[in-house]
C-alpha atoms as a PDB file:
ATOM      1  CA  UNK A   1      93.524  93.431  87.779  1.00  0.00           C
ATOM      2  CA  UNK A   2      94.732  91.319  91.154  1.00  0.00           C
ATOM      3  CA  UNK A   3      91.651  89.730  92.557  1.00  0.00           C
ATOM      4  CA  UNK A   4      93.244  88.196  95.779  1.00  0.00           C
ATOM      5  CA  UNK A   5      95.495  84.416  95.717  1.00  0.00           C
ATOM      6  CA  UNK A   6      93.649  81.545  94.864  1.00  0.00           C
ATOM      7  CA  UNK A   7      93.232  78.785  97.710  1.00  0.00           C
ATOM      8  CA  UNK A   8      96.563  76.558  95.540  1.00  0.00           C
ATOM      9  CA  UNK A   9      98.745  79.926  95.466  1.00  0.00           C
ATOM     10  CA  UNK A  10      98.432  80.597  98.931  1.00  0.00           C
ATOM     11  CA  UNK A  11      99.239  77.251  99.643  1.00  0.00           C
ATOM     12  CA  UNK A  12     102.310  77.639  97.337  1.00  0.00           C
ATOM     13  CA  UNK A  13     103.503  80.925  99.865  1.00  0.00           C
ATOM     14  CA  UNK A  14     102.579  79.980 102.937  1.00  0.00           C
ATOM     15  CA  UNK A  15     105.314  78.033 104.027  1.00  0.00           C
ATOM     16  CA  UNK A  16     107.971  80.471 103.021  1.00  0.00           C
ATOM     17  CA  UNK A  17     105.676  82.667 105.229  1.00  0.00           C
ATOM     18  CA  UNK A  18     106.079  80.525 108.251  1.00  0.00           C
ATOM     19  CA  UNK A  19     109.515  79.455 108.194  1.00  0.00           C
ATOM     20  CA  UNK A  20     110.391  83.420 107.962  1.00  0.00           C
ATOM     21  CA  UNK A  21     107.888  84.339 111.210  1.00  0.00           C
ATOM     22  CA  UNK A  22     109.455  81.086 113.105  1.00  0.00           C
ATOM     23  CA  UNK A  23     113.125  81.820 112.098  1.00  0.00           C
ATOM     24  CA  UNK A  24     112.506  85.387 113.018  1.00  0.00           C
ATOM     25  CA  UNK A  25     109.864  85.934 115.484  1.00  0.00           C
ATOM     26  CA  UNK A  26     108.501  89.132 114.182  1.00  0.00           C
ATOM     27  CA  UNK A  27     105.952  90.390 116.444  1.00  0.00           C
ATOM     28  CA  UNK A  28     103.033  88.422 117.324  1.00  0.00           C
ATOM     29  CA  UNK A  29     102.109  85.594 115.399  1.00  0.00           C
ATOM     30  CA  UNK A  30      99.577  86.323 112.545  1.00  0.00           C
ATOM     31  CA  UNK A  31      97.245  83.510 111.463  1.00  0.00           C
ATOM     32  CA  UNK A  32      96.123  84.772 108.584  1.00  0.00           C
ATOM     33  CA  UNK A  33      98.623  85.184 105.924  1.00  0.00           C
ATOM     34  CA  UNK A  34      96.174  85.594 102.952  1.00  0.00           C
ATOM     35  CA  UNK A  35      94.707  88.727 103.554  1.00  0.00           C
ATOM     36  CA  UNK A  36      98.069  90.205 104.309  1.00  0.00           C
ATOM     37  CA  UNK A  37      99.558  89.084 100.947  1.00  0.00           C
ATOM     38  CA  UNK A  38      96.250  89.531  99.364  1.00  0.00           C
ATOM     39  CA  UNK A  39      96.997  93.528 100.167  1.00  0.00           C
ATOM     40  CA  UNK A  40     100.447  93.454  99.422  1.00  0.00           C
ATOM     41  CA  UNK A  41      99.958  91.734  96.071  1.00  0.00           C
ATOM     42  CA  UNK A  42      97.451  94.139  95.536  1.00  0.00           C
ATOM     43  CA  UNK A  43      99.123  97.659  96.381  1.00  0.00           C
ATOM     44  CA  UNK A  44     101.904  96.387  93.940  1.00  0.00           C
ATOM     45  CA  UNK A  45     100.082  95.205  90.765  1.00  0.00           C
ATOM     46  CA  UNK A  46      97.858  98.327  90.846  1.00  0.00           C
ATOM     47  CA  UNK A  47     100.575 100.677  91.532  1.00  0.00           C
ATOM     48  CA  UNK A  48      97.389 102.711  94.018  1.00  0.00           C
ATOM     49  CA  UNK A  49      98.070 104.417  96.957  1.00  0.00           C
ATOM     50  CA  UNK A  50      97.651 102.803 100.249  1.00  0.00           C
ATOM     51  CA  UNK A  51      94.499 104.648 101.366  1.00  0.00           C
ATOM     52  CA  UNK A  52      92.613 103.091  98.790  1.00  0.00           C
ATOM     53  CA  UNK A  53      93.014  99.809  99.319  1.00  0.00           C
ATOM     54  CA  UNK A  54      89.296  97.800  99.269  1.00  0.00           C
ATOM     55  CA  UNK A  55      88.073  97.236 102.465  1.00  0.00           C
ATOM     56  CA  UNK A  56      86.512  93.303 103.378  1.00  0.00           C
ATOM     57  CA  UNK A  57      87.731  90.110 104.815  1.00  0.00           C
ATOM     58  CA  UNK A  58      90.072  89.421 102.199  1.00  0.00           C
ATOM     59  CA  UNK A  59      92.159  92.278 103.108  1.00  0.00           C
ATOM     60  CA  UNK A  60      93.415  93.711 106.528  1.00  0.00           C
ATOM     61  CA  UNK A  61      93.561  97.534 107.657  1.00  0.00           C
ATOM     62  CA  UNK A  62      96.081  99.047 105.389  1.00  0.00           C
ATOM     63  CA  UNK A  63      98.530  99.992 108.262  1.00  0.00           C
ATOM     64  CA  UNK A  64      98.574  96.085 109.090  1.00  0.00           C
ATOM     65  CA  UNK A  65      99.211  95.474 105.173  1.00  0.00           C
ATOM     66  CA  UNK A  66     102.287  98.129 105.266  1.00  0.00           C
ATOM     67  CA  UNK A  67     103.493  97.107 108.622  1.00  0.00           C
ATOM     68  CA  UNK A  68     104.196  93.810 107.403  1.00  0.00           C
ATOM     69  CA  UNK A  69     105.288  94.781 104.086  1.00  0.00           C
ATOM     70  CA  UNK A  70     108.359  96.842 105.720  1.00  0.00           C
ATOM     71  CA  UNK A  71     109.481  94.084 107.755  1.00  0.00           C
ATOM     72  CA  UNK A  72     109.315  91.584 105.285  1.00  0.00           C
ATOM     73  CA  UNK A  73     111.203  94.372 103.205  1.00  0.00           C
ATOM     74  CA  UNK A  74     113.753  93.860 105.140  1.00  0.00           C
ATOM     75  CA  UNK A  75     114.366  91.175 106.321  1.00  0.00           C
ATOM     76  CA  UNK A  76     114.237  89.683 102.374  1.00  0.00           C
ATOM     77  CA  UNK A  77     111.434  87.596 102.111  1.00  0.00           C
ATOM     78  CA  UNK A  78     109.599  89.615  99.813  1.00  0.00           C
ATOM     79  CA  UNK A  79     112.428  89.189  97.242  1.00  0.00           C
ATOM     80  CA  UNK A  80     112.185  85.489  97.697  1.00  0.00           C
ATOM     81  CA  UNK A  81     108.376  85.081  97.442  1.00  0.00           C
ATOM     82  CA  UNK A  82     108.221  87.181  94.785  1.00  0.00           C
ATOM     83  CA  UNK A  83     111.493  85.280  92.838  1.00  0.00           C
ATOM     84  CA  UNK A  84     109.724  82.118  93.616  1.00  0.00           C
ATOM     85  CA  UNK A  85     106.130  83.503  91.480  1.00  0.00           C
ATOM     86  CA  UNK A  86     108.263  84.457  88.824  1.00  0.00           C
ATOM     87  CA  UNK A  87     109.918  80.949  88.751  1.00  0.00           C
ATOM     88  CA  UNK A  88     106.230  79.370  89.282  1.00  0.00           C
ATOM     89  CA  UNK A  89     105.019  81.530  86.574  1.00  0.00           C
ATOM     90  CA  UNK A  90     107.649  80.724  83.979  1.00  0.00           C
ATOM     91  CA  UNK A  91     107.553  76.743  84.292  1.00  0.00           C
ATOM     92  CA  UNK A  92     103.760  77.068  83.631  1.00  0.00           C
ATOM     93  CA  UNK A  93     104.550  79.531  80.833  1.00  0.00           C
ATOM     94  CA  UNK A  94     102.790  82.309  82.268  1.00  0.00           C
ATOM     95  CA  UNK A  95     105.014  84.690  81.643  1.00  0.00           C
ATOM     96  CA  UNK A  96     104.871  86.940  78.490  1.00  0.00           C
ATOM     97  CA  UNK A  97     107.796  88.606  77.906  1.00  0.00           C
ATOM     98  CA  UNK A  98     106.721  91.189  75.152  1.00  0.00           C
ATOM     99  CA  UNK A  99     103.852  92.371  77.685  1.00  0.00           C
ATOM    100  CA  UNK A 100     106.603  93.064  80.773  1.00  0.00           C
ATOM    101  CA  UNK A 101     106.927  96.326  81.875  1.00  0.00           C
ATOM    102  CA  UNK A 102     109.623  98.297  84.183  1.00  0.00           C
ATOM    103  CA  UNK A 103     107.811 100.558  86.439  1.00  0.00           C
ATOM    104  CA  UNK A 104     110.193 103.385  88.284  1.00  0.00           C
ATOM    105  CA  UNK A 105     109.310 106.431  90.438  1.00  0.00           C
ATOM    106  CA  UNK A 106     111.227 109.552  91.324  1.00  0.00           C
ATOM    107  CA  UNK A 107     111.544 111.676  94.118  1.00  0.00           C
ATOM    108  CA  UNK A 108     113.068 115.217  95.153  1.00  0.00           C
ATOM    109  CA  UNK A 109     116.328 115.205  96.496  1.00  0.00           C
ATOM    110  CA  UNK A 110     116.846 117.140 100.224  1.00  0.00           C
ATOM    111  CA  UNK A 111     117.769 120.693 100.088  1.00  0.00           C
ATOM    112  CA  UNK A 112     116.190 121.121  96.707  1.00  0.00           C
ATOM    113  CA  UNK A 113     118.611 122.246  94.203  1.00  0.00           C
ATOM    114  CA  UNK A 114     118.614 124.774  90.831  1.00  0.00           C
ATOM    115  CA  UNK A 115     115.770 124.096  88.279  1.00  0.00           C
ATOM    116  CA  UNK A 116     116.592 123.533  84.820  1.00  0.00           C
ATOM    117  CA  UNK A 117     113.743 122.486  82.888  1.00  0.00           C
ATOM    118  CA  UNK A 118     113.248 123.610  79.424  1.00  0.00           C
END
């Protein structure tokens, strides 16, 4: 279970975090990066819904959480935080191969279409 970043992995992310919000002005500046990634991190490792996210100072409203999460969706930074934990994680050995798991979802397709289960 993800119980929020440590002080030392924060620090780790946080400048990736600022050089993306200078290079690319997004919005208004945010100050506090932990509780945002704190969210994020926490949405994706438990796979829950955004409505249940916990609630306290370690993590913002949800719609600030998925507001952020889209833009840095797109503009890639997610990718590269989340390539540079995985790099992080394998130098300190952290990283147990036989316990990884590939997690996929699936949606309808628009306009339906003919069912053929069995």
């Amino acid at each position: 279970m993800f119980n929020g970043l440590s002080e030392k992995h924060f620090k780790l992310l946080e400048p990736i975090m600022e050089e993306w919000v200078n290079k690319n002005r997004v919005g208004r500046k945010l100050h506090r990066w932990k509780p945002v990634l704190n969210s994020i991190f926490w949405i994706l490792t438990t796979g829950a819904p955004w409505w249940a996210l916990p609630k306290g100072k370690d993590f913002p409203h949800r719609s600030t959480a998925h507001s952020w999460l889209g833009r840095m969706e797109k503009d890639g930074i997610l990718e590269e935080i989340l390539s540079s934990l995985i790099e992080i994680a394998e130098m300190i050995g952290g990283v147990n191969p036989e316990r990884l798991s590939i997690d996929g979802f699936f949606s309808s397709g628009r306009g339906g279409g003919d069912r053929a289960f069995s």
